[in-house]
Protein backbone atom coordinates (compact mmCIF):
# COMPACT_ATOMS: atom_id res chain seq x y z
CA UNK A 1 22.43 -34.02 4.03
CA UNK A 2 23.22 -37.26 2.98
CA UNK A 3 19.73 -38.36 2.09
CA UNK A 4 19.02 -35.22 0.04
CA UNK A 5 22.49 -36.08 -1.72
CA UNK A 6 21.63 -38.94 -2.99
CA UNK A 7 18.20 -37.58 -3.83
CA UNK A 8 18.87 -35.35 -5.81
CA UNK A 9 22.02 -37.61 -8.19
CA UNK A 10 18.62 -40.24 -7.87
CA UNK A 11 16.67 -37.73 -10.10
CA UNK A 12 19.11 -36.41 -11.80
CA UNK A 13 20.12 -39.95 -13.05
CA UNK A 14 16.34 -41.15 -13.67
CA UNK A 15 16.24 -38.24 -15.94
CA UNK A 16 18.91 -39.05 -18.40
CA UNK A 17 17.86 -38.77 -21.72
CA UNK A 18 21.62 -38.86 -23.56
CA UNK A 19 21.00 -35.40 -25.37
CA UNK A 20 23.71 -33.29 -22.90
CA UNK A 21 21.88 -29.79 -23.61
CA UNK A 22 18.34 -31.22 -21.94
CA UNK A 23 20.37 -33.05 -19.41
CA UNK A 24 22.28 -29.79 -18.27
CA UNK A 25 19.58 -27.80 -18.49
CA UNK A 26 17.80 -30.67 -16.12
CA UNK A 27 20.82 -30.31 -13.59
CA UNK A 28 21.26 -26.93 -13.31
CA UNK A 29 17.63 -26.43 -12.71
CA UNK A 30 17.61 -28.86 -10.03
CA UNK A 31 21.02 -27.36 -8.33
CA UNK A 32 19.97 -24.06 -8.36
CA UNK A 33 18.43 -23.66 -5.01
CA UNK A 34 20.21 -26.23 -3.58
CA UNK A 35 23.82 -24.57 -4.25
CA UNK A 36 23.79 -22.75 -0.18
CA UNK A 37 24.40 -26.06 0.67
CA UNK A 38 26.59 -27.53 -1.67
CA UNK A 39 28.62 -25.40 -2.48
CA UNK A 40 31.45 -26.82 -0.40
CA UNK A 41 30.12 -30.53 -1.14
CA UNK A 42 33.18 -31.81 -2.81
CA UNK A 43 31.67 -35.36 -2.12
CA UNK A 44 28.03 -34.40 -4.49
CA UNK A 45 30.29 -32.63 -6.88
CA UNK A 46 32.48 -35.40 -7.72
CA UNK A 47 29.71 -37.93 -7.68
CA UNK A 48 27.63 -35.84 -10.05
CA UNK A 49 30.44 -34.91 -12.28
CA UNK A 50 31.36 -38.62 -12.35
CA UNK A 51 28.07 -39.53 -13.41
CA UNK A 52 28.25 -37.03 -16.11
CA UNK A 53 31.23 -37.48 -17.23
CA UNK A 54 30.36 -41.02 -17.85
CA UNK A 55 27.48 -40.17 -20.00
CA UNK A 56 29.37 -37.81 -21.95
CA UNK A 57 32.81 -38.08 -21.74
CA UNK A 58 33.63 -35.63 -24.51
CA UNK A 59 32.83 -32.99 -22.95
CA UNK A 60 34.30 -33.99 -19.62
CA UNK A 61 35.79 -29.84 -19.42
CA UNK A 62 32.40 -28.10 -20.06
CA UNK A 63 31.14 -30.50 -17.41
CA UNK A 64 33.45 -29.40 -14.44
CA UNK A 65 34.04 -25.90 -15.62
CA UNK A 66 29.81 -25.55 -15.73
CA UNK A 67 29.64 -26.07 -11.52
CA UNK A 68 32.11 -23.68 -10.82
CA UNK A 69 30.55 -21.01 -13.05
CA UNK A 70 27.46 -21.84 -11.06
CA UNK A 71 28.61 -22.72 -7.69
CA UNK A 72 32.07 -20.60 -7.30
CA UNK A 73 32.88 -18.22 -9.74
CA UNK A 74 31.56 -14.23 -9.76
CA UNK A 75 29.75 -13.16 -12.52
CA UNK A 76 32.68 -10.92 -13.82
CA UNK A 77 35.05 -13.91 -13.94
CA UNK A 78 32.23 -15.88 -16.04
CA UNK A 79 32.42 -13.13 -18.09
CA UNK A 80 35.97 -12.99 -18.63
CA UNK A 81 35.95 -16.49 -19.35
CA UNK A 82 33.52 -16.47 -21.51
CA UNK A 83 35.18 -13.83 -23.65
CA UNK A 84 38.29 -15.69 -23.64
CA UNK A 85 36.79 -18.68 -25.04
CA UNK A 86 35.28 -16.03 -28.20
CA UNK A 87 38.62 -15.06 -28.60
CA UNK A 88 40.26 -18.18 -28.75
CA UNK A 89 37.70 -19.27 -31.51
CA UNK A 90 35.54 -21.55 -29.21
CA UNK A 91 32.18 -18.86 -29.88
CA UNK A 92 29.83 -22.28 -29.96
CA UNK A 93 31.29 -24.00 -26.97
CA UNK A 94 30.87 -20.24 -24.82
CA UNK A 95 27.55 -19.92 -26.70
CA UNK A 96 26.78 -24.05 -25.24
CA UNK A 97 27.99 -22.98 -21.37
CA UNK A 98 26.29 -19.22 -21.73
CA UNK A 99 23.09 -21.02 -22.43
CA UNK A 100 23.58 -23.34 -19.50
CA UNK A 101 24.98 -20.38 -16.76
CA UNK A 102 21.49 -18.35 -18.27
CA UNK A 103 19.22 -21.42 -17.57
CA UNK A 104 20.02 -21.42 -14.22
CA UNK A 105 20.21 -17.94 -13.42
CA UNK A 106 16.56 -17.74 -14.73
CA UNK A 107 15.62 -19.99 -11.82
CA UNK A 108 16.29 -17.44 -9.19
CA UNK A 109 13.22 -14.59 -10.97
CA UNK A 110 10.90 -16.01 -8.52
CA UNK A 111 12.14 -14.51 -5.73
CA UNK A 112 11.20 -10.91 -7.48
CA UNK A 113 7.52 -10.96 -6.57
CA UNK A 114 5.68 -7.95 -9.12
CA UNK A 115 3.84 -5.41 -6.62
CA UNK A 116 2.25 -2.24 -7.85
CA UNK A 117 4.47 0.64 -6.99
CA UNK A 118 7.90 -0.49 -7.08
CA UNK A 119 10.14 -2.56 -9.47
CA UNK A 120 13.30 -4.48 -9.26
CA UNK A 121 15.63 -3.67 -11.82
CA UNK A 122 19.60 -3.46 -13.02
CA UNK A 123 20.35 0.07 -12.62
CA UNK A 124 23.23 0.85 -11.63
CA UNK A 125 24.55 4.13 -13.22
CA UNK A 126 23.91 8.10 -12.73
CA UNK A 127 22.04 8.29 -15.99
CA UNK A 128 19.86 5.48 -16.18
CA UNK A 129 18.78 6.68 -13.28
CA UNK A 130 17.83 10.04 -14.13
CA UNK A 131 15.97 8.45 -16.83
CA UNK A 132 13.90 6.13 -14.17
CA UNK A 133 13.01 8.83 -12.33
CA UNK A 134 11.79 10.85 -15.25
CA UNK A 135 10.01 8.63 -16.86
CA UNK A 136 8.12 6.51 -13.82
CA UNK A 137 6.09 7.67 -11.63
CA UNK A 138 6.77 9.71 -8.49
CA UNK A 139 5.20 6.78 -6.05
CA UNK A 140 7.47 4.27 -7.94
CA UNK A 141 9.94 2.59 -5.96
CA UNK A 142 13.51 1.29 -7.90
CA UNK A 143 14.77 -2.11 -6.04
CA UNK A 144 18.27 -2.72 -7.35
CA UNK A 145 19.02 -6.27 -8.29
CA UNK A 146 22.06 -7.38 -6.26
CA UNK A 147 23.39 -9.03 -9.48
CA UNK A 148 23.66 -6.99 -12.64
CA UNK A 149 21.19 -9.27 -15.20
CA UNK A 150 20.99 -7.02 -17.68
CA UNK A 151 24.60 -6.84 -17.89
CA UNK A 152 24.39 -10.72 -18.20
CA UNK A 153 21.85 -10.87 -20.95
CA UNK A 154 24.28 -8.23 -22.67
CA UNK A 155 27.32 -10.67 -22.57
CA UNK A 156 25.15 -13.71 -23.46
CA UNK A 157 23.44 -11.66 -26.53
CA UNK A 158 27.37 -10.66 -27.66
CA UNK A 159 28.06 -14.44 -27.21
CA UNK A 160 25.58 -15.47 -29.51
CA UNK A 161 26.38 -12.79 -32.17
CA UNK A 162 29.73 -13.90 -31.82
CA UNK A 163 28.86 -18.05 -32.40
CA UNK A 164 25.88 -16.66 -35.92
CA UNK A 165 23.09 -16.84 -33.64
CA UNK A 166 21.69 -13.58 -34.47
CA UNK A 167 17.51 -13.47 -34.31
CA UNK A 168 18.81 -15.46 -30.31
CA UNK A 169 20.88 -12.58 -29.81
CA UNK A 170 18.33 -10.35 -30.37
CA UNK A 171 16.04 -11.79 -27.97
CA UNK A 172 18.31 -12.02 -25.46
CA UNK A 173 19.27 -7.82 -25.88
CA UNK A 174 14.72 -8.02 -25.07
CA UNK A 175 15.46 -9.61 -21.87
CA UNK A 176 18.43 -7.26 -21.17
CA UNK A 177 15.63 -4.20 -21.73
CA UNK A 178 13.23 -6.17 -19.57
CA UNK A 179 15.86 -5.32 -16.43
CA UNK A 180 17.12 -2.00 -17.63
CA UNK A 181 14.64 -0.27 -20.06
CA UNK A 182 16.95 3.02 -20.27
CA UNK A 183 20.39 1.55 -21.18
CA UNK A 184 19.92 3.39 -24.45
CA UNK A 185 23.03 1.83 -25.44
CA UNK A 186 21.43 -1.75 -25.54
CA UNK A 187 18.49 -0.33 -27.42
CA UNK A 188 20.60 0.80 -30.03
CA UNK A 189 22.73 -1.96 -30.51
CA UNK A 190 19.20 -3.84 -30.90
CA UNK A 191 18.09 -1.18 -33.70
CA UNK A 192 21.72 -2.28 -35.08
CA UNK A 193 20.67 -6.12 -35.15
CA UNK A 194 17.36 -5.40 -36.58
CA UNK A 195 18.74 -3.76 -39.46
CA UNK A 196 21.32 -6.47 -39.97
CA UNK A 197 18.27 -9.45 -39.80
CA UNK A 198 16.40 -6.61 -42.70
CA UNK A 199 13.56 -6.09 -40.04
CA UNK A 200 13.92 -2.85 -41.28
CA UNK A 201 10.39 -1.76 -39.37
CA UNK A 202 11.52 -2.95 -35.76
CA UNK A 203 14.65 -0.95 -36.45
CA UNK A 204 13.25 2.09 -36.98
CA UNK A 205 10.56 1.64 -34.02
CA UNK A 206 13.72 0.53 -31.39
CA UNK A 207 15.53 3.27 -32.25
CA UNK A 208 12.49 5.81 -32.23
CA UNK A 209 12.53 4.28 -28.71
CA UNK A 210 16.10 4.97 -27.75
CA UNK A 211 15.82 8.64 -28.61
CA UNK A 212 12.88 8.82 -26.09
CA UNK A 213 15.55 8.02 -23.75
CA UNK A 214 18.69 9.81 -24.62
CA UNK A 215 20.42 12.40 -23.14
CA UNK A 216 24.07 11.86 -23.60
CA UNK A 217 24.73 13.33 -27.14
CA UNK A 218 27.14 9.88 -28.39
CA UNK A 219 23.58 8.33 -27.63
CA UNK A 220 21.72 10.92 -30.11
CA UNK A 221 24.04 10.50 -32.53
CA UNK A 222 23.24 7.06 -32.38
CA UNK A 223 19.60 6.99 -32.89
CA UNK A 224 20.33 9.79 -35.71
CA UNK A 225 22.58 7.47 -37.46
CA UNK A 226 20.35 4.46 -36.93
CA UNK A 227 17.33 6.67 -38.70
CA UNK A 228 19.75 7.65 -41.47
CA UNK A 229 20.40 3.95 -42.23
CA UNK A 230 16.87 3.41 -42.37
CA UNK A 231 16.11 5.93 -44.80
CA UNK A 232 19.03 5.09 -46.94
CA UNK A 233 18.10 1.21 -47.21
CA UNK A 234 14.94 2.52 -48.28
CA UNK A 235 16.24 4.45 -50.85
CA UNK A 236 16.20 7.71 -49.69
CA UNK A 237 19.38 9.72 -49.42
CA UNK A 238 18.45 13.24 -49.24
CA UNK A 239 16.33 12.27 -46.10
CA UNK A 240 19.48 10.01 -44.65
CA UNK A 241 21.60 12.83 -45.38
CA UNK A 242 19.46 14.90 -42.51
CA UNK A 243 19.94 12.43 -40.26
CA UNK A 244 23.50 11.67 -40.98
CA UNK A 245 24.33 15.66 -40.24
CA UNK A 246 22.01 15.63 -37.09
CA UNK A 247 24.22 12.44 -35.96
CA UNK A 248 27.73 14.04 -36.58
CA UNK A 249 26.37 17.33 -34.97
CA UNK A 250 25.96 15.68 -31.59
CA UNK A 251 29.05 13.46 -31.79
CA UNK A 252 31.33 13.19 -34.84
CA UNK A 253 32.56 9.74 -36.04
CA UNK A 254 34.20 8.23 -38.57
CA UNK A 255 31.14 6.13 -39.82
CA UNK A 256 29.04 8.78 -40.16
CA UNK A 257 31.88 11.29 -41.76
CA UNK A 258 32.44 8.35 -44.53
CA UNK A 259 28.91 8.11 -45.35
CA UNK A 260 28.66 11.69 -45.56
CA UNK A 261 31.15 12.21 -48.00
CA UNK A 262 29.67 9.08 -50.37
CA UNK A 263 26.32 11.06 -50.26
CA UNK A 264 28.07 14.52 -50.69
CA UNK A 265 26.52 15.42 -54.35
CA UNK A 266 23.31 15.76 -51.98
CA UNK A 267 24.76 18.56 -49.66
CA UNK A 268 23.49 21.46 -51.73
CA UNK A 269 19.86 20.46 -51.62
CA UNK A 270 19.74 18.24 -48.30
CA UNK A 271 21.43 19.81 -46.14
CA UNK A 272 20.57 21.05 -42.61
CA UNK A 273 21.67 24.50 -41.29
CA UNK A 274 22.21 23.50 -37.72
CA UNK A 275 23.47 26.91 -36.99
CA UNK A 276 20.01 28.25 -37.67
CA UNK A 277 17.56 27.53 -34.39
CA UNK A 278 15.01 25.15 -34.69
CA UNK A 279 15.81 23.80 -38.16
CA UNK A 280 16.52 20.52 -36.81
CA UNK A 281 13.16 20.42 -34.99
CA UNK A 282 11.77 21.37 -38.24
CA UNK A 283 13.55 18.73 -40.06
CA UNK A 284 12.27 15.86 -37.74
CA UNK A 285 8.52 17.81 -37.47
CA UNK A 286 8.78 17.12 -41.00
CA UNK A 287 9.17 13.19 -40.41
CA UNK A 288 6.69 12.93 -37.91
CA UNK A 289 9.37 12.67 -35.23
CA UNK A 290 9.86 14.23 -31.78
CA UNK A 291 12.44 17.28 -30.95
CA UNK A 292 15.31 15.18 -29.34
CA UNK A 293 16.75 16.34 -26.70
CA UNK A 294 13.45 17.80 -25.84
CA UNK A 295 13.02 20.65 -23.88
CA UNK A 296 11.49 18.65 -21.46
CA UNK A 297 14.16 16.31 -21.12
CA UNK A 298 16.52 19.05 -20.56
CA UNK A 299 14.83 20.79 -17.59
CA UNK A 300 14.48 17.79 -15.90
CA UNK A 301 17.91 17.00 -16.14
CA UNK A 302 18.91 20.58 -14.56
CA UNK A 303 16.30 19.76 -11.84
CA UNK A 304 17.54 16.18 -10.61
CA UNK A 305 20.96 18.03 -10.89
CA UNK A 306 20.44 21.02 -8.82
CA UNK A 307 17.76 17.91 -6.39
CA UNK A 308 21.46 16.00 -6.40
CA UNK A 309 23.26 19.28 -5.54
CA UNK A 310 20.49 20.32 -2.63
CA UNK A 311 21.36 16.51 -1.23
CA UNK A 312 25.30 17.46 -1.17
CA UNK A 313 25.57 14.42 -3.77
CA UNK A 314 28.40 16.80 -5.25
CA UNK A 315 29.25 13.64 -7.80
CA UNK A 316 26.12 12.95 -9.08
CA UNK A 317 25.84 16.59 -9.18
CA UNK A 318 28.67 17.20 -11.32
CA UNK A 319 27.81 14.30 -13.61
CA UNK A 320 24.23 15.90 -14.38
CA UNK A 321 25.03 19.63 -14.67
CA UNK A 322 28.45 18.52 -17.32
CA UNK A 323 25.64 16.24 -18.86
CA UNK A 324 23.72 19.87 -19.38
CA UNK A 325 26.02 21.98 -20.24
CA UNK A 326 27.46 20.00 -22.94
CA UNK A 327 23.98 19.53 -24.25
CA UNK A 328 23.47 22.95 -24.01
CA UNK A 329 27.11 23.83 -25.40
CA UNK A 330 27.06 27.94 -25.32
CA UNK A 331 23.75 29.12 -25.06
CA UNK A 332 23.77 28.98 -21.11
CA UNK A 333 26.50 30.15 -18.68
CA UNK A 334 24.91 30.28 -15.42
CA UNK A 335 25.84 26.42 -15.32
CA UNK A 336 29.70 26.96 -15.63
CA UNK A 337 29.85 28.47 -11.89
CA UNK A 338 28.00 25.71 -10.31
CA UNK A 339 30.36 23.32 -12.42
CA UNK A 340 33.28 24.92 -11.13
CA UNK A 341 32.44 24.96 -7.35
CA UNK A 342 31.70 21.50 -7.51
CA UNK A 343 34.67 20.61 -8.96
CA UNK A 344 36.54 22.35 -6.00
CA UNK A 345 34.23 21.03 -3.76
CA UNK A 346 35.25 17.32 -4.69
CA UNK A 347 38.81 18.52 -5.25
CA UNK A 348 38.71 19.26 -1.41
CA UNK A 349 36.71 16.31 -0.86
């Protein structure tokens, strides 16, 4: 142990090159598959953060707080941390130990060797995977990550929007995708930061995207806003006036109401009659975009919750068929009797 101490502060010091980003970077790609063993090496840890310190003694905190993010700490209390440091106005020294804690957590995406029928990914709620299953196919096998690194990319993407780094931020909501294509929440939020960088085409193609995978109706009233912002930076309100009423239909908000009542002079010759059937798919046939929810969409949501129900998975039962009904609000009842047995049935559970 000794020898492969000293080894490894050997390298570590041979490869000083007095900019502290590329020497970080340098040590936590050297420690990360070493940290099994030295985790409880208080010797190696104050050696190296001696040596460190010495070369940079400015930044003596980042230095000791950056091995027990690596070595110790849990993701969630990163997180926290991170947060904390946002808050307190230190967005560029979170967005300087983000980068580092992301650096070395890239090291450990060899281990997920590609194969042909199955796929690691973080998926970890009802939903997404509904969505997975839907949209792979039937020999495809999900392997859940054991830590969440979409969820990590998230933070580190909110980091960076937080410290001005916004075009980095938007990359790093890319790699989020990457490990959970059907958070429909991140793709949004992406659309968002398109249309805030005026990459007014990537906007409108991410959240064209997103509606291909939303189901809950907050998340269509997302991708309906997102197309109504679209339309109005181009100029054309009666068109972002469809989308705006499509948006508040599924799920009202404030930010939608507002801009609803600065485009009001339009109502009389834009507006949708939502109370008439089809005339929303009509409205987005008319924009060369799908009918969202589809029909599709929605039987295969009553299937994988009546599959769920079959497999006496009463919760993930409930969660699909109250996902279904409230998309389907009163034009189907048979769905309020198997709603209300479950609910007894996990009452008595």
């Amino acid at each position: 142990m000794e020898n492969k101490r000293q080894a490894l502060l050997d390298a570590i010091k041979a490869h000083h090159t007095g900019d502290i980003v590329k020497d970080m970077r340098y040590v936590t790609e050297k420690l990360r598959g070493q940290f099994d063993a030295l985790r409880n090496d208080d010797e190696f840890r104050e050696q190296l953060e001696a040596m460190l310190v010495e070369w940079y003694p400015e930044r003596h905190n980042t230095i000791t707080e950056m091995w027990r993010d690596l070595a110790v700490r849990s993701d969630d209390e990163f997180i926290m941390r991170m947060f904390g440091l946002v808050q307190s106005d230190q967005a560029t020294q979170a967005q300087f130990q983000m980068n580092l804690f992301i650096w070395a957590m890239e090291e450990e995406f060899r281990q997920f060797k590609p194969k042909f029928n199955e796929k690691y990914l973080s998926i970890y709620d009802n939903i997404d995977l509904f969505e997975f299953h839907l949209h792979e196919s039937a020999e495809m096998e999900l392997r859940v990550t054991e830590r969440n690194y979409a969820g990590l990319y998230i933070t580190y993407a909110k980091i960076l929007l937080a410290a001005n780094e916004w075009q980095e931020a938007a990359e790093a909501y890319q790699q989020a995708l990457l490990w959970n294509p059907y958070a429909v929440g991140t793709i949004f939020d992406l659309a968002d930061l398109y249309q805030q960088l005026n990459q007014y085409g990537m906007s409108y193609a991410t959240a064209l995207s997103g509606l291909k995978v939303a189901i809950r109706p907050e998340d269509l009233a997302r991708g309906f806003h997102a197309l109504g912002n679209f339309y109005r930076k181009k100029g054309e309100d009666h068109i972002a006036y469809g989308f705006y009423q499509l948006s508040d239909y599924w799920h009202p908000t404030k930010s939608v109401s507002d801009q609803l009542q600065e485009l009001h002079s339009l109502a009389d010759e834009a507006a949708l009659d939502l109370t008439e059937d089809g005339a929303s798919r009509a409205f987005l046939a008319r924009y060369n975009i799908g009918s969202y929810p589809n029909p599709h969409h929605m039987n295969a949501l009553k299937a994988f919750a009546s599959r769920m129900l079959v497999a006496k998975q009463y919760h993930a039962a409930y969660t699909y068929y109250s996902l279904y009904r409230e998309l389907m609000r009163d034009r189907e009842t048979d769905v309020d009797e198997i709603l209300a047995d479950l609910k007894a049935r996990l009452a008595d559970a």
